[in-house]
Protein backbone atom coordinates (compact mmCIF):
# COMPACT_ATOMS: atom_id res chain seq x y z
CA UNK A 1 -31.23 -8.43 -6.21
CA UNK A 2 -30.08 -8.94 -2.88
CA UNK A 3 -27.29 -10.80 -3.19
CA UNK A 4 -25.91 -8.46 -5.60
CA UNK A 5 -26.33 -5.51 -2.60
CA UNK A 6 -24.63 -7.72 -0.40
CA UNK A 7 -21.47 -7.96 -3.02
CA UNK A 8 -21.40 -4.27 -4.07
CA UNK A 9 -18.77 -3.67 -0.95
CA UNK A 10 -16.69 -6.06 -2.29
CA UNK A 11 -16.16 -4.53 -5.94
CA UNK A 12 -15.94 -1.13 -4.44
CA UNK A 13 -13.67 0.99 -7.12
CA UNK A 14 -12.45 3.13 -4.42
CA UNK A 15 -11.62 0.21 -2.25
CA UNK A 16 -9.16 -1.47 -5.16
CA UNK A 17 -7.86 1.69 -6.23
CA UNK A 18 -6.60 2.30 -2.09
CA UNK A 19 -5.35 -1.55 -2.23
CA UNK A 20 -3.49 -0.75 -5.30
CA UNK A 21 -1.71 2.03 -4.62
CA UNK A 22 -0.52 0.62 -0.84
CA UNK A 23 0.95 -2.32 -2.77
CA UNK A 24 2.57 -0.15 -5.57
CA UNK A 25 3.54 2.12 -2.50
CA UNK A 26 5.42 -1.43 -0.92
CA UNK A 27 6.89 -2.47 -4.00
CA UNK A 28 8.39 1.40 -4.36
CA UNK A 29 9.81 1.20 -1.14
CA UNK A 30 11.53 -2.42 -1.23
CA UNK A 31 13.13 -1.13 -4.46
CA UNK A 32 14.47 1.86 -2.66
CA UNK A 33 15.82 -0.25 0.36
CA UNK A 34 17.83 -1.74 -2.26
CA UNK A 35 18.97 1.48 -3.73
CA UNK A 36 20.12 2.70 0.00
CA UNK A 37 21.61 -0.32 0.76
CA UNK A 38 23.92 -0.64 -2.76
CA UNK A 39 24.39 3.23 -2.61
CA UNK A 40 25.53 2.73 1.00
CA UNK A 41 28.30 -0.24 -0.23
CA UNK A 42 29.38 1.83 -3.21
CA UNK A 43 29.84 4.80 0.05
CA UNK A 44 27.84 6.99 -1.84
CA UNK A 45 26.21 8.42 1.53
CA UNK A 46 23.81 11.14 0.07
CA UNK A 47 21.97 8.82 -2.35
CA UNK A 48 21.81 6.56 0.29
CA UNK A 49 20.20 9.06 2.79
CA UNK A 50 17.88 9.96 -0.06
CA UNK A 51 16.82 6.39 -1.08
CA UNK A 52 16.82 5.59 2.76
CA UNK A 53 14.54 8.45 3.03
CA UNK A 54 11.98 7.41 -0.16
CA UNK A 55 11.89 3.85 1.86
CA UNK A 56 10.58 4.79 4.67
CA UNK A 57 7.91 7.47 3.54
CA UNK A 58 6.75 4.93 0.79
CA UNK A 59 6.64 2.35 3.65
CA UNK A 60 5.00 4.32 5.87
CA UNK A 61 2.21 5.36 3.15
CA UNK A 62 1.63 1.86 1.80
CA UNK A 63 0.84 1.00 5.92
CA UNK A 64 -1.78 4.08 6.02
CA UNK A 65 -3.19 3.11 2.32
CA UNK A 66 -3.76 -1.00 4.11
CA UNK A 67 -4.94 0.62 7.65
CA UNK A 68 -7.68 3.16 5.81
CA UNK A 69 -8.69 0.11 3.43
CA UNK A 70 -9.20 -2.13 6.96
CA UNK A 71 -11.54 0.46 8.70
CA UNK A 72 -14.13 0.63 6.03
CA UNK A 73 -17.44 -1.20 6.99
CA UNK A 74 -17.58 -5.04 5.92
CA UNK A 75 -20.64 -6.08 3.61
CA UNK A 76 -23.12 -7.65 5.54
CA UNK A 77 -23.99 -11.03 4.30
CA UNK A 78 -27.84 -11.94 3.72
CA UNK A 79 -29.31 -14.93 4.43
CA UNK A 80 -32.53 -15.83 2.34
């Protein structure tokens, strides 16, 4: 009973849904780099702001969805 106490951190829902999102939030904003950086060859300067813009907010929320996934406590491991 324990040792299932101990793993409970581990499978946290909350935990996997914050890790989720921050790599769907990555993943969002590589796509949109590519968008600004095609829309930007093509000179198409307002889609490229825009999709410049999406980049770096996704970015910047993925970060913040990894940094409030760090801070929460570790599961303490117990020895028997």
């Amino acid at each position: 009973m324990a040792e299932r106490a101990s793993t409970a951190h581990a499978e946290d829902p909350f935990n996997e849904a914050v890790a989720t999102t921050g790599l769907f939030l990555l993943i969002t904003a590589i796509i949109a780099v590519a968008f600004a950086l095609a829309s930007w060859g093509l000179s198409e300067t307002l889609f490229a702001v825009l999709a410049g813009a999406v980049a770096l907010v996704s970015f910047a929320a993925s970060i913040f969805c990894f940094t409030a996934q760090s801070h929460e406590p570790a599961a303490a491991e117990v020895s028997a």
